[in-house]
N, C-alpha and C. Protein backbone atom coordinates (compact mmCIF):
# COMPACT_ATOMS: atom_id res chain seq x y z
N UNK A 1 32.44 -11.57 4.99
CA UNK A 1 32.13 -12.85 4.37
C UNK A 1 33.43 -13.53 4.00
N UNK A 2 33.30 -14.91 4.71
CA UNK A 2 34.64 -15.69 3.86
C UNK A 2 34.65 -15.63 2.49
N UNK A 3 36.04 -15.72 1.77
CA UNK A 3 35.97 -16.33 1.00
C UNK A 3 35.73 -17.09 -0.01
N UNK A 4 35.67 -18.21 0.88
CA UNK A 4 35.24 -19.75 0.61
C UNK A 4 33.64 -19.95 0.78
N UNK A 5 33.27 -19.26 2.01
CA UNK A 5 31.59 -19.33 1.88
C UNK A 5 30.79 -18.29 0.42
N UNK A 6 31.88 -17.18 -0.16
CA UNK A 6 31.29 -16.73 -1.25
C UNK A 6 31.50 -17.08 -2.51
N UNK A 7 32.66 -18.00 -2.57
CA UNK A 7 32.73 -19.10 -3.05
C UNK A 7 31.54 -20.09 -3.32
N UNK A 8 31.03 -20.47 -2.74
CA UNK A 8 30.13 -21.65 -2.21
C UNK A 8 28.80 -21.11 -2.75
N UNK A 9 28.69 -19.94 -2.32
CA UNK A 9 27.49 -19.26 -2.33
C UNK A 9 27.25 -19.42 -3.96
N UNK A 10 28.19 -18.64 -4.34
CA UNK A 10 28.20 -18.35 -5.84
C UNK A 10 28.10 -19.47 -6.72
N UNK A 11 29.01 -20.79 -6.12
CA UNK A 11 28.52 -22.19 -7.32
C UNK A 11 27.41 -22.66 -6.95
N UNK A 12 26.58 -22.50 -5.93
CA UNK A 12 25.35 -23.41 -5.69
C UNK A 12 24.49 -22.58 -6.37
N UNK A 13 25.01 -20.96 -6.42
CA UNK A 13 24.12 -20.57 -7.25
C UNK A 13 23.72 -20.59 -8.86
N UNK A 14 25.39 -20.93 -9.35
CA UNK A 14 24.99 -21.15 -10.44
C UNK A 14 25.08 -22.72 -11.24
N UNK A 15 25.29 -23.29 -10.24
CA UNK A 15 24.76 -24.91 -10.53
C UNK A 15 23.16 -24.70 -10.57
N UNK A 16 22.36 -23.71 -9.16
CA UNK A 16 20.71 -24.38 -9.70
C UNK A 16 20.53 -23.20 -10.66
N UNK A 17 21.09 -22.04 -10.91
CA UNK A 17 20.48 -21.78 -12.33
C UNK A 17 20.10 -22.39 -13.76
N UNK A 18 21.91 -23.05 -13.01
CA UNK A 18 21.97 -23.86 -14.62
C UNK A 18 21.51 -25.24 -14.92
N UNK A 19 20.75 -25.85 -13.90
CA UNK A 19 19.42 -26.69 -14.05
C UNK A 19 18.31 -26.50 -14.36
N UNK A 20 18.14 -25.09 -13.17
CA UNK A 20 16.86 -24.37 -13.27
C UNK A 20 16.61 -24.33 -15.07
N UNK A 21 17.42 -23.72 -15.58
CA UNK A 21 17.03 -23.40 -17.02
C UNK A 21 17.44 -24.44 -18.24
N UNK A 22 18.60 -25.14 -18.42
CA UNK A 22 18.30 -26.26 -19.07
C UNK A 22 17.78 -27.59 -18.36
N UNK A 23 17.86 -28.11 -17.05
CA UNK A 23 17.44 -29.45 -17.38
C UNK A 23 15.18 -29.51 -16.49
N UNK A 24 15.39 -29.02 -15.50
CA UNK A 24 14.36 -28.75 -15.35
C UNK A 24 13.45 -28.58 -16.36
N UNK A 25 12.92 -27.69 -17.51
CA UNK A 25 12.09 -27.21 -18.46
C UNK A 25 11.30 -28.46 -18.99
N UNK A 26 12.30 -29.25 -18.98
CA UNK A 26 12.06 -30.94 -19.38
C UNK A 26 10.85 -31.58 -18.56
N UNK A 27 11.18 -31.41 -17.25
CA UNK A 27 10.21 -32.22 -16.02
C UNK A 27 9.12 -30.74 -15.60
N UNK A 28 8.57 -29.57 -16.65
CA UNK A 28 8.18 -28.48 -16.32
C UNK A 28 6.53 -29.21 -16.01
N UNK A 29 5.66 -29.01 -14.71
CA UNK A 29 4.43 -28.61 -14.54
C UNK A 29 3.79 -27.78 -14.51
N UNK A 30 2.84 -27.85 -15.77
CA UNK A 30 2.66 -26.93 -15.83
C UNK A 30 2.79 -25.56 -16.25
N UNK A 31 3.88 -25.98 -16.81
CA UNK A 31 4.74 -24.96 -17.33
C UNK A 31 5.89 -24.13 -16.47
N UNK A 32 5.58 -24.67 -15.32
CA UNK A 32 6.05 -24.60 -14.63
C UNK A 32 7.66 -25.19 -14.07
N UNK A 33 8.94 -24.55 -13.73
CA UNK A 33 9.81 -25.12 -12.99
C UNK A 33 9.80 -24.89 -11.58
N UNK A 34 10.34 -26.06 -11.02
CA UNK A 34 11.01 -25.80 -9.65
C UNK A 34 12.19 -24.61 -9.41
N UNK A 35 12.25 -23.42 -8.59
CA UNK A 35 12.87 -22.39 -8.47
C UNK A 35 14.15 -23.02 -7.94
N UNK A 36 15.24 -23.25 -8.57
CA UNK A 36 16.07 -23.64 -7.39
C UNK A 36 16.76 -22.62 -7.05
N UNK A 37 17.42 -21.48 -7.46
CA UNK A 37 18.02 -20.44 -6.69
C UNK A 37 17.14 -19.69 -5.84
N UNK A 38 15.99 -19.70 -5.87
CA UNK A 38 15.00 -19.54 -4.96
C UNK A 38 15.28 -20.61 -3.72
N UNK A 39 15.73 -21.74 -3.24
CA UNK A 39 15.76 -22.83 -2.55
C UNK A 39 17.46 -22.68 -1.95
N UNK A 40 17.89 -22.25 -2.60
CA UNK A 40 19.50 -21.28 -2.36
C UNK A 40 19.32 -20.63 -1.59
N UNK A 41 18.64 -19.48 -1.61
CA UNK A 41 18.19 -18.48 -1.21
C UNK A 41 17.60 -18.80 0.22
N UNK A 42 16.87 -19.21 0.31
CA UNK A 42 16.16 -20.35 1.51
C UNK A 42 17.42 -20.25 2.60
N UNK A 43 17.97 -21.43 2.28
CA UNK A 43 19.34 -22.13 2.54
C UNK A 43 20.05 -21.20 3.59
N UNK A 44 20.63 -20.21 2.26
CA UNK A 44 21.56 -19.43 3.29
C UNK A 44 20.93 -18.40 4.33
N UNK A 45 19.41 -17.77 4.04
CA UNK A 45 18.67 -16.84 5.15
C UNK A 45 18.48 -17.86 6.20
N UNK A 46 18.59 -19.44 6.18
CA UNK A 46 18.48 -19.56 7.80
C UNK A 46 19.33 -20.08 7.95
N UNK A 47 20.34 -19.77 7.39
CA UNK A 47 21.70 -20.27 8.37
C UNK A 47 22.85 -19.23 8.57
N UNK A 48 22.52 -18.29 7.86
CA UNK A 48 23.76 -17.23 7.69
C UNK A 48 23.11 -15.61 7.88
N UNK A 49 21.18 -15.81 7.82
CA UNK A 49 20.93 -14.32 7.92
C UNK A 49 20.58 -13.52 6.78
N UNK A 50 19.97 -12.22 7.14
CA UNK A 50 19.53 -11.98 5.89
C UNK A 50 20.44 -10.87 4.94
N UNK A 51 21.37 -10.38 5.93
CA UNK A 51 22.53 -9.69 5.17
C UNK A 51 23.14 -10.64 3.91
N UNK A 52 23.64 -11.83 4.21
CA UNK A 52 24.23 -12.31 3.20
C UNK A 52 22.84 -13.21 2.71
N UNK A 53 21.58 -13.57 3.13
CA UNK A 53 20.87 -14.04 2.12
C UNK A 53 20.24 -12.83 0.73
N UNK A 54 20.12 -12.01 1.14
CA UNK A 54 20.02 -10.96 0.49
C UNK A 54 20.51 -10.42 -0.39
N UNK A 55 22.18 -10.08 -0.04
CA UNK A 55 23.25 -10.37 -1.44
C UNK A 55 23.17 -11.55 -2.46
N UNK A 56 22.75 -12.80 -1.29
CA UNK A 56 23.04 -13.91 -2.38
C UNK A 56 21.20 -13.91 -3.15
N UNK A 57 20.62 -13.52 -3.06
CA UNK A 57 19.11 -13.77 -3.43
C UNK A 57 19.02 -12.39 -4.46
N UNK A 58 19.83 -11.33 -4.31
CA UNK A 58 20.25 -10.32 -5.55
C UNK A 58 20.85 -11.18 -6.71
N UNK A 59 22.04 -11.66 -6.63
CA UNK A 59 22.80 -12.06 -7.33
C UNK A 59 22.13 -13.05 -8.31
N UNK A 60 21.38 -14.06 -7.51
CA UNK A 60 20.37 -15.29 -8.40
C UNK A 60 19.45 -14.81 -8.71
N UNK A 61 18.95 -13.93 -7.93
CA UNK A 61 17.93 -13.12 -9.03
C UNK A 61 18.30 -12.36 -10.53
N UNK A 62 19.15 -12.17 -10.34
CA UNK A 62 19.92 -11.51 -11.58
C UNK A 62 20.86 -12.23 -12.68
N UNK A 63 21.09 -13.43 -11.87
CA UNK A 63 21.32 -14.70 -13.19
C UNK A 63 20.52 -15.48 -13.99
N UNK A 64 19.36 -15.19 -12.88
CA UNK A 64 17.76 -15.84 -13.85
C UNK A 64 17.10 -14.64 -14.37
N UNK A 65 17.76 -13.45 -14.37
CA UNK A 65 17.03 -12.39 -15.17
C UNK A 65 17.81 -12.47 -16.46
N UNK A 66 19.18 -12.85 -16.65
CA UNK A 66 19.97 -12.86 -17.43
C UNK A 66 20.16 -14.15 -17.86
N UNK A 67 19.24 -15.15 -17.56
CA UNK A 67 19.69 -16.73 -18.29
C UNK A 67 19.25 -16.62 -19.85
N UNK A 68 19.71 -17.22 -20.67
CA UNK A 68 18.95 -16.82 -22.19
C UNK A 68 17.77 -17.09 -22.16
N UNK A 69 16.87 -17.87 -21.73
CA UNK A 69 15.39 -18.03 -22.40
C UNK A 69 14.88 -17.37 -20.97
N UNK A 70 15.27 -16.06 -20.80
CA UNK A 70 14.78 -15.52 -20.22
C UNK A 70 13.70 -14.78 -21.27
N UNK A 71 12.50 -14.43 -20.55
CA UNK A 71 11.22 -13.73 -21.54
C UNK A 71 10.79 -12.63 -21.16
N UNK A 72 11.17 -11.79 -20.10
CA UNK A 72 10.61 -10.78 -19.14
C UNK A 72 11.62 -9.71 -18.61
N UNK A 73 11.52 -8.99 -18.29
CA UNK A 73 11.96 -7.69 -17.81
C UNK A 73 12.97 -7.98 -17.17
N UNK A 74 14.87 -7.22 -17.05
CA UNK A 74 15.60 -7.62 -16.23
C UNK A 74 15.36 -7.38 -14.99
N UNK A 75 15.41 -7.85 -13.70
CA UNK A 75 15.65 -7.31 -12.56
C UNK A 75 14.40 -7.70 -11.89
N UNK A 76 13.59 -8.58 -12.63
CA UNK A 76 12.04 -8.59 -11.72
C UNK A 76 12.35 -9.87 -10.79
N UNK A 77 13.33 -10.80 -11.15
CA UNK A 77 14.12 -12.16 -9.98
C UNK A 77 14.49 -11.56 -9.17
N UNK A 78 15.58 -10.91 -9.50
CA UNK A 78 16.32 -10.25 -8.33
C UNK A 78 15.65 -9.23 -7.10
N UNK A 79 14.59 -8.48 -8.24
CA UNK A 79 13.95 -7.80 -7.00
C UNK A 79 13.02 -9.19 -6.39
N UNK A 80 12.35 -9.80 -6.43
CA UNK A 80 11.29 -10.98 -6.16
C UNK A 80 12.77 -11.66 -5.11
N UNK A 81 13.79 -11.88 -5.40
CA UNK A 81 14.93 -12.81 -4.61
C UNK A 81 15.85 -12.12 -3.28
N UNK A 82 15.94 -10.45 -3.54
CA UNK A 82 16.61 -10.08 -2.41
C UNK A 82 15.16 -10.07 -1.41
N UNK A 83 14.21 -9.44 -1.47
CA UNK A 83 13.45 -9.43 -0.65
C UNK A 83 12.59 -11.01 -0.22
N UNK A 84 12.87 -11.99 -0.65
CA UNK A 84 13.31 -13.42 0.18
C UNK A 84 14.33 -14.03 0.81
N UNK A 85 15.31 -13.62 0.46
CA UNK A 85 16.61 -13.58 1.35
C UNK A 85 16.54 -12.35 2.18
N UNK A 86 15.94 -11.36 2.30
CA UNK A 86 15.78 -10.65 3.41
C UNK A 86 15.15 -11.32 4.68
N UNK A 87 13.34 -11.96 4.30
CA UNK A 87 12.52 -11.75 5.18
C UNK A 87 13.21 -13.63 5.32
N UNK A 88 13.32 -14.79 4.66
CA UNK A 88 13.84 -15.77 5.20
C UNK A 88 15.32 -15.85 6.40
N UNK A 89 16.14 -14.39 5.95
CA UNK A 89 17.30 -14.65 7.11
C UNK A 89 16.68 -13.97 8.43
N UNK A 90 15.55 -13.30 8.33
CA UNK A 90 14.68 -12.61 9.67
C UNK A 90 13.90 -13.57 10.62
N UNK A 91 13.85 -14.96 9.70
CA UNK A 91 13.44 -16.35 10.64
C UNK A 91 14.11 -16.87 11.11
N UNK A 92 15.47 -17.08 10.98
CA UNK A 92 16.73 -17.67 11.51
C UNK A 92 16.37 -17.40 13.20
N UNK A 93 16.20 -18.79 13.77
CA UNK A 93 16.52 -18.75 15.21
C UNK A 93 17.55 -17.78 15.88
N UNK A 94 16.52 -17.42 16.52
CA UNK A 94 17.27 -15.89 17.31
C UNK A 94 17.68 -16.30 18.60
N UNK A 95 19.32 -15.59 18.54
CA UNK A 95 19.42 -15.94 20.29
C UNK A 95 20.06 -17.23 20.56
N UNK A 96 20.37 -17.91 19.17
CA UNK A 96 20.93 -19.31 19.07
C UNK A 96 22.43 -19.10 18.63
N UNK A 97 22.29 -18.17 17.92
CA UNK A 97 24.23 -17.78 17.21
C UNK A 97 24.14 -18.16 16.20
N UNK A 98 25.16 -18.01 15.36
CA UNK A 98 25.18 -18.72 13.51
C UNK A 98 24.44 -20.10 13.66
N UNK A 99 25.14 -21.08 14.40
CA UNK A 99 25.05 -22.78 14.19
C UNK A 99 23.50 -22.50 15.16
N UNK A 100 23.08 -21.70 14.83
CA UNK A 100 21.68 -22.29 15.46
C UNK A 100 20.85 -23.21 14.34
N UNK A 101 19.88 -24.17 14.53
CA UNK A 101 19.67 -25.47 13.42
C UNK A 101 17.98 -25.11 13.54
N UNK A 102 17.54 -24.74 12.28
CA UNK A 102 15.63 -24.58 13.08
C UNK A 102 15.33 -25.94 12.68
N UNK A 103 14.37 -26.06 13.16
CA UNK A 103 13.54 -27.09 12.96
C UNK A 103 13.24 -27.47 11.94
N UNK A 104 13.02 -28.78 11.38
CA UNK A 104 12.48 -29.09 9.90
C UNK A 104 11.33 -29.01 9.30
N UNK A 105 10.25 -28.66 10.17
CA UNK A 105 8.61 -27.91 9.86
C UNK A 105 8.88 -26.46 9.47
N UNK A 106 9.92 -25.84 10.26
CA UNK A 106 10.14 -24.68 9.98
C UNK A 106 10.69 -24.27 8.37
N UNK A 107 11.70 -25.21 7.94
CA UNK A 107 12.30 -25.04 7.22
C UNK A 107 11.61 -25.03 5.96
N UNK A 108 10.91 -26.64 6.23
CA UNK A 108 9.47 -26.33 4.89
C UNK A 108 8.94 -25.00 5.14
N UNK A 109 8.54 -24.99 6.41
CA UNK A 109 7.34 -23.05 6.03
C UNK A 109 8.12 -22.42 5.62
N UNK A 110 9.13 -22.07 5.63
CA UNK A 110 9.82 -20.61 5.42
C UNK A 110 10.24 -21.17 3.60
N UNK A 111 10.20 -22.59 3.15
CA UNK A 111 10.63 -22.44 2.12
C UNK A 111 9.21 -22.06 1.05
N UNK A 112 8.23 -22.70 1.62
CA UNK A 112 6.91 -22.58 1.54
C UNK A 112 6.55 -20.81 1.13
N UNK A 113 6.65 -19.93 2.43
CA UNK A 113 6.50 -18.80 2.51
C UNK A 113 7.14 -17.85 1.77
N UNK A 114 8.36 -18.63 1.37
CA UNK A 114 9.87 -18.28 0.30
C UNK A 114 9.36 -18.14 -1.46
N UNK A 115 8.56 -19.47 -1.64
CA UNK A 115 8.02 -19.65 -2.48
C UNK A 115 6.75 -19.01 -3.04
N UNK A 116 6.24 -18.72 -2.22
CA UNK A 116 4.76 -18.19 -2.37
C UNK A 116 4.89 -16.12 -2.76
N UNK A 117 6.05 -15.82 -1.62
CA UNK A 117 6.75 -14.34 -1.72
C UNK A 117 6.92 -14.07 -3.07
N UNK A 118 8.27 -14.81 -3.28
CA UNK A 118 8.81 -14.57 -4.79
C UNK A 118 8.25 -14.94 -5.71
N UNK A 119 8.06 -15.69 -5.81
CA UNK A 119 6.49 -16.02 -7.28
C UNK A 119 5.46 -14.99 -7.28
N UNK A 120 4.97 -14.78 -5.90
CA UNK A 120 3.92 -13.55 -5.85
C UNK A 120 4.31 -11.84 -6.73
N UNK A 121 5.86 -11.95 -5.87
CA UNK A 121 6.48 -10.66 -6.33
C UNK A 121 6.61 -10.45 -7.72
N UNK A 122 7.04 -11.63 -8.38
CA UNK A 122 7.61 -11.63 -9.72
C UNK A 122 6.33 -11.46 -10.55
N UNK A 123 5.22 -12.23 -9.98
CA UNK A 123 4.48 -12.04 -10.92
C UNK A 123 3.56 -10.79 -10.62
N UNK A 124 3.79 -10.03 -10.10
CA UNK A 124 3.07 -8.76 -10.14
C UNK A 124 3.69 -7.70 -10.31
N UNK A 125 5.19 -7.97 -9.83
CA UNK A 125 5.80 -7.04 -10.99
C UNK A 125 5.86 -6.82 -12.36
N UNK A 126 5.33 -8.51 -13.12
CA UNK A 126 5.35 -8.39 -14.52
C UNK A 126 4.12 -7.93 -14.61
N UNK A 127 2.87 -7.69 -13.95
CA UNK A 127 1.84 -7.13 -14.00
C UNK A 127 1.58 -5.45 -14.10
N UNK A 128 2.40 -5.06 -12.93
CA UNK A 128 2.81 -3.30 -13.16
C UNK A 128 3.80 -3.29 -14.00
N UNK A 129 4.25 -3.80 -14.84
CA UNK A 129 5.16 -3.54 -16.10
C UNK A 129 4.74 -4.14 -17.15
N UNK A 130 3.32 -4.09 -17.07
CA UNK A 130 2.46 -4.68 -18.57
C UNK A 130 3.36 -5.79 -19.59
N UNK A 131 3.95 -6.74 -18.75
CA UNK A 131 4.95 -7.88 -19.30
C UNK A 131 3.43 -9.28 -19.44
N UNK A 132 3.76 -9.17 -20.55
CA UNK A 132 2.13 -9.98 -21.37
C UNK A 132 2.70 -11.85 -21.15
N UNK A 133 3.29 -12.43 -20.25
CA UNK A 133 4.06 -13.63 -20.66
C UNK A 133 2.69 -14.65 -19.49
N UNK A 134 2.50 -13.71 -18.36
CA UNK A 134 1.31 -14.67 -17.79
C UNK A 134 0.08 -13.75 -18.02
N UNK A 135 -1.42 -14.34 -17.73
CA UNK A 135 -2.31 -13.35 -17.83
C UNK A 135 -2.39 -13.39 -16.14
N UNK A 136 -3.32 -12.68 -15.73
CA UNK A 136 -3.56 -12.47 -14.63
C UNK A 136 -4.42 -13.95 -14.22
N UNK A 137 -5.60 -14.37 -14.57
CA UNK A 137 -6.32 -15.58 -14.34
C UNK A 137 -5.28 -16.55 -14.27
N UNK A 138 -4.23 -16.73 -14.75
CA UNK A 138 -3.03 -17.65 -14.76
C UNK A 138 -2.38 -17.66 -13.79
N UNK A 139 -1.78 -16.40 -12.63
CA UNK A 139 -0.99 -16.35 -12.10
C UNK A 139 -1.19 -17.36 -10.69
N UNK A 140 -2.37 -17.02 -10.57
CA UNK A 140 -2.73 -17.88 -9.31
C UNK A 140 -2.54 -19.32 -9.44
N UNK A 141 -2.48 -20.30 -10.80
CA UNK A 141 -2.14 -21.54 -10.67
C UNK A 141 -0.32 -21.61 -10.82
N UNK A 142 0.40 -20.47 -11.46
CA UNK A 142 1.76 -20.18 -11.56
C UNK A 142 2.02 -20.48 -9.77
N UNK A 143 1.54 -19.78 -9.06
CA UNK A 143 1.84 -19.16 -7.84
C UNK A 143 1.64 -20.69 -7.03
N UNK A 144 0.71 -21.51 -7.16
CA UNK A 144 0.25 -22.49 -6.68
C UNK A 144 1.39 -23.51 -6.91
N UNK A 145 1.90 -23.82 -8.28
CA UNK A 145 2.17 -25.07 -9.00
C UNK A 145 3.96 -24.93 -8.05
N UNK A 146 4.19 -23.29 -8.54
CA UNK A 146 5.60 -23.24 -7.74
C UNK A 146 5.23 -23.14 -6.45
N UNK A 147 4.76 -23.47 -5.18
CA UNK A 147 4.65 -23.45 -4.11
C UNK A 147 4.84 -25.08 -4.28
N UNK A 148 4.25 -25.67 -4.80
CA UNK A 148 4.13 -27.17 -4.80
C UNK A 148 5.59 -27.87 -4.76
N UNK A 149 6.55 -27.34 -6.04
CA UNK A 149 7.62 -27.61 -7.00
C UNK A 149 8.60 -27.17 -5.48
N UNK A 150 8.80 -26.26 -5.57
CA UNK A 150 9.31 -25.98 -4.01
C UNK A 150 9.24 -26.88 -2.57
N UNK A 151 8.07 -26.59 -2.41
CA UNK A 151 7.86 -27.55 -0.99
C UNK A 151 8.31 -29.15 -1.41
N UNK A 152 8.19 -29.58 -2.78
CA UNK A 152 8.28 -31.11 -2.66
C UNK A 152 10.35 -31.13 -2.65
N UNK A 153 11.23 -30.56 -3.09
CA UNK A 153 12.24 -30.44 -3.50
C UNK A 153 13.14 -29.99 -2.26
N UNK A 154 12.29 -28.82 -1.14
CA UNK A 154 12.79 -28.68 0.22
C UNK A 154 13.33 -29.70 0.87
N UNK A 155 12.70 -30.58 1.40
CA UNK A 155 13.19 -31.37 2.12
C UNK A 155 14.79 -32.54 1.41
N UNK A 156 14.70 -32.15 0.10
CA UNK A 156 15.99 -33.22 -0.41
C UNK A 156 16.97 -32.21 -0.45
N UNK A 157 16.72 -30.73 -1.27
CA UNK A 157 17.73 -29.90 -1.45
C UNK A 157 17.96 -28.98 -0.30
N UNK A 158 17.08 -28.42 0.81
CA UNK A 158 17.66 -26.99 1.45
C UNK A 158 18.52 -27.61 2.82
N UNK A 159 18.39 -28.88 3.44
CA UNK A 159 19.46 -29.19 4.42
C UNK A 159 20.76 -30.19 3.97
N UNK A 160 20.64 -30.26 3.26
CA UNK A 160 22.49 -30.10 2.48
C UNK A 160 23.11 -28.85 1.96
N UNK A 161 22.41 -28.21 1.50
CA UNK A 161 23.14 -26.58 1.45
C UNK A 161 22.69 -26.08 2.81
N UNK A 162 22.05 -26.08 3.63
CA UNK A 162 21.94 -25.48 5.08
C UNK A 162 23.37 -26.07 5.59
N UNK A 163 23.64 -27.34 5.49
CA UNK A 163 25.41 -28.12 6.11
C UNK A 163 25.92 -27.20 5.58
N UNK A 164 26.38 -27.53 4.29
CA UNK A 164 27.36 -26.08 3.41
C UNK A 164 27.68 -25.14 3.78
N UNK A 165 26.68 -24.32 4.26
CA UNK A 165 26.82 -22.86 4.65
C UNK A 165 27.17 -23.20 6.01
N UNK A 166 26.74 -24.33 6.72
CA UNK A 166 27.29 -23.79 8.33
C UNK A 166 28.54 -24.24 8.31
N UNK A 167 29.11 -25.23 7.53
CA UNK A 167 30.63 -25.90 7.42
C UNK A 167 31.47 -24.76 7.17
N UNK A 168 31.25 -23.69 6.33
CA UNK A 168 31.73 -23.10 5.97
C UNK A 168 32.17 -21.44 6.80
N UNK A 169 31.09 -21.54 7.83
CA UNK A 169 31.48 -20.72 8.88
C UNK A 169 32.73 -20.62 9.78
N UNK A 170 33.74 -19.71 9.97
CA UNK A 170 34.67 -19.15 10.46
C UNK A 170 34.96 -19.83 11.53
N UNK A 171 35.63 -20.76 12.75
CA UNK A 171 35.89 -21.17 13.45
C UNK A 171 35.43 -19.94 14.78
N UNK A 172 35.39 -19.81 15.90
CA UNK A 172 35.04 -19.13 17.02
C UNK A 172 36.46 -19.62 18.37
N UNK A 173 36.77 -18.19 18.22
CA UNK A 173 37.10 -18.24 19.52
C UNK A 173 36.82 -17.77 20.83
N UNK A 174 36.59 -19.12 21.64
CA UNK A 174 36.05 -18.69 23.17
C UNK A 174 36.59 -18.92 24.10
N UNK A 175 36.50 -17.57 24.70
CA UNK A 175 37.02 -17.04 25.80
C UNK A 175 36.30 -17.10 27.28
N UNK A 176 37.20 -18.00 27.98
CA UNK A 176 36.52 -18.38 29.33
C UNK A 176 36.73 -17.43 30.10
């Protein structure tokens, strides 16, 4: 990994934490926020893969386990965030090379599918760890409201950090 791309990685991550948790709460549905290191996470599994979405979907998982008005168990983001940066860098157009570009239907589903994963995960991990903050009858509009908050925010935020990450890729040399 460059550098500069873990560089990159690391302030986008903690620029949307640090919305995610103070300014967001403000515009909350529902009680709900928009995930943005979840939408990070997105970002770099289809443009860089799930090796480094994975690291980077650990890491934001573990800054939103550790933000202060955090209310729940450490480590239930991070686990809910590497395993979306896993299965989102496993969609990355295959057979295309790094600068491969998916499609923009795609990009909603997978942020869609991104969304629906990690919300799912998180909240059933706080379920097998008797973490009392949602009830169960609740989770399904939790699960819903952030699928929503997500999908509407995809299309403004995940292809400007999709540029980011490919700008930031290593130059290639080819050999005729």
């Amino acid at each position: 990994m460059s550098l500069v791309r873990g560089f990159l990685a690391l302030l986008l991550l903690l620029v949307a934490v640090v919305l995610q948790v103070t300014f967001f709460p403000h515009l909350a549905w529902h009680g709900v926020v928009p995930d943005l290191a979840l939408l990070v996470v997105v970002a770099a599994g289809l443009t860089r893969g799930s090796q480094f979405a994975a690291v980077l979907g650990f890491t934001g998982g573990l800054l939103l386990d550790l933000a202060p008005p955090a209310d729940h168990y450490a480590g239930r983001w991070a686990l809910a965030l590497v395993v979306v940066g896993y299965v989102v860098g496993r969609l990355r157009p295959v057979g295309q090379g790094q600068g491969a570009r998916p499609e923009p239907v795609m990009v909603v589903a997978a942020a869609a599918a991104a969304s629906f994963l990690g919300t799912s995960i998180f909240a059933l991990s706080g379920l097998l760890l008797s973490d009392p903050v949602v009830s169960v009858p609740d989770m399904l509009q939790v699960i819903l409201v952030a699928l929503v908050w997500d999908v509407l925010l995809t299309p403004v935020l995940v292809p400007p950090m999709m540029l980011l990450f490919r700008r930031t890729e290593p130059a290639r040399v080819s050999f005729a």
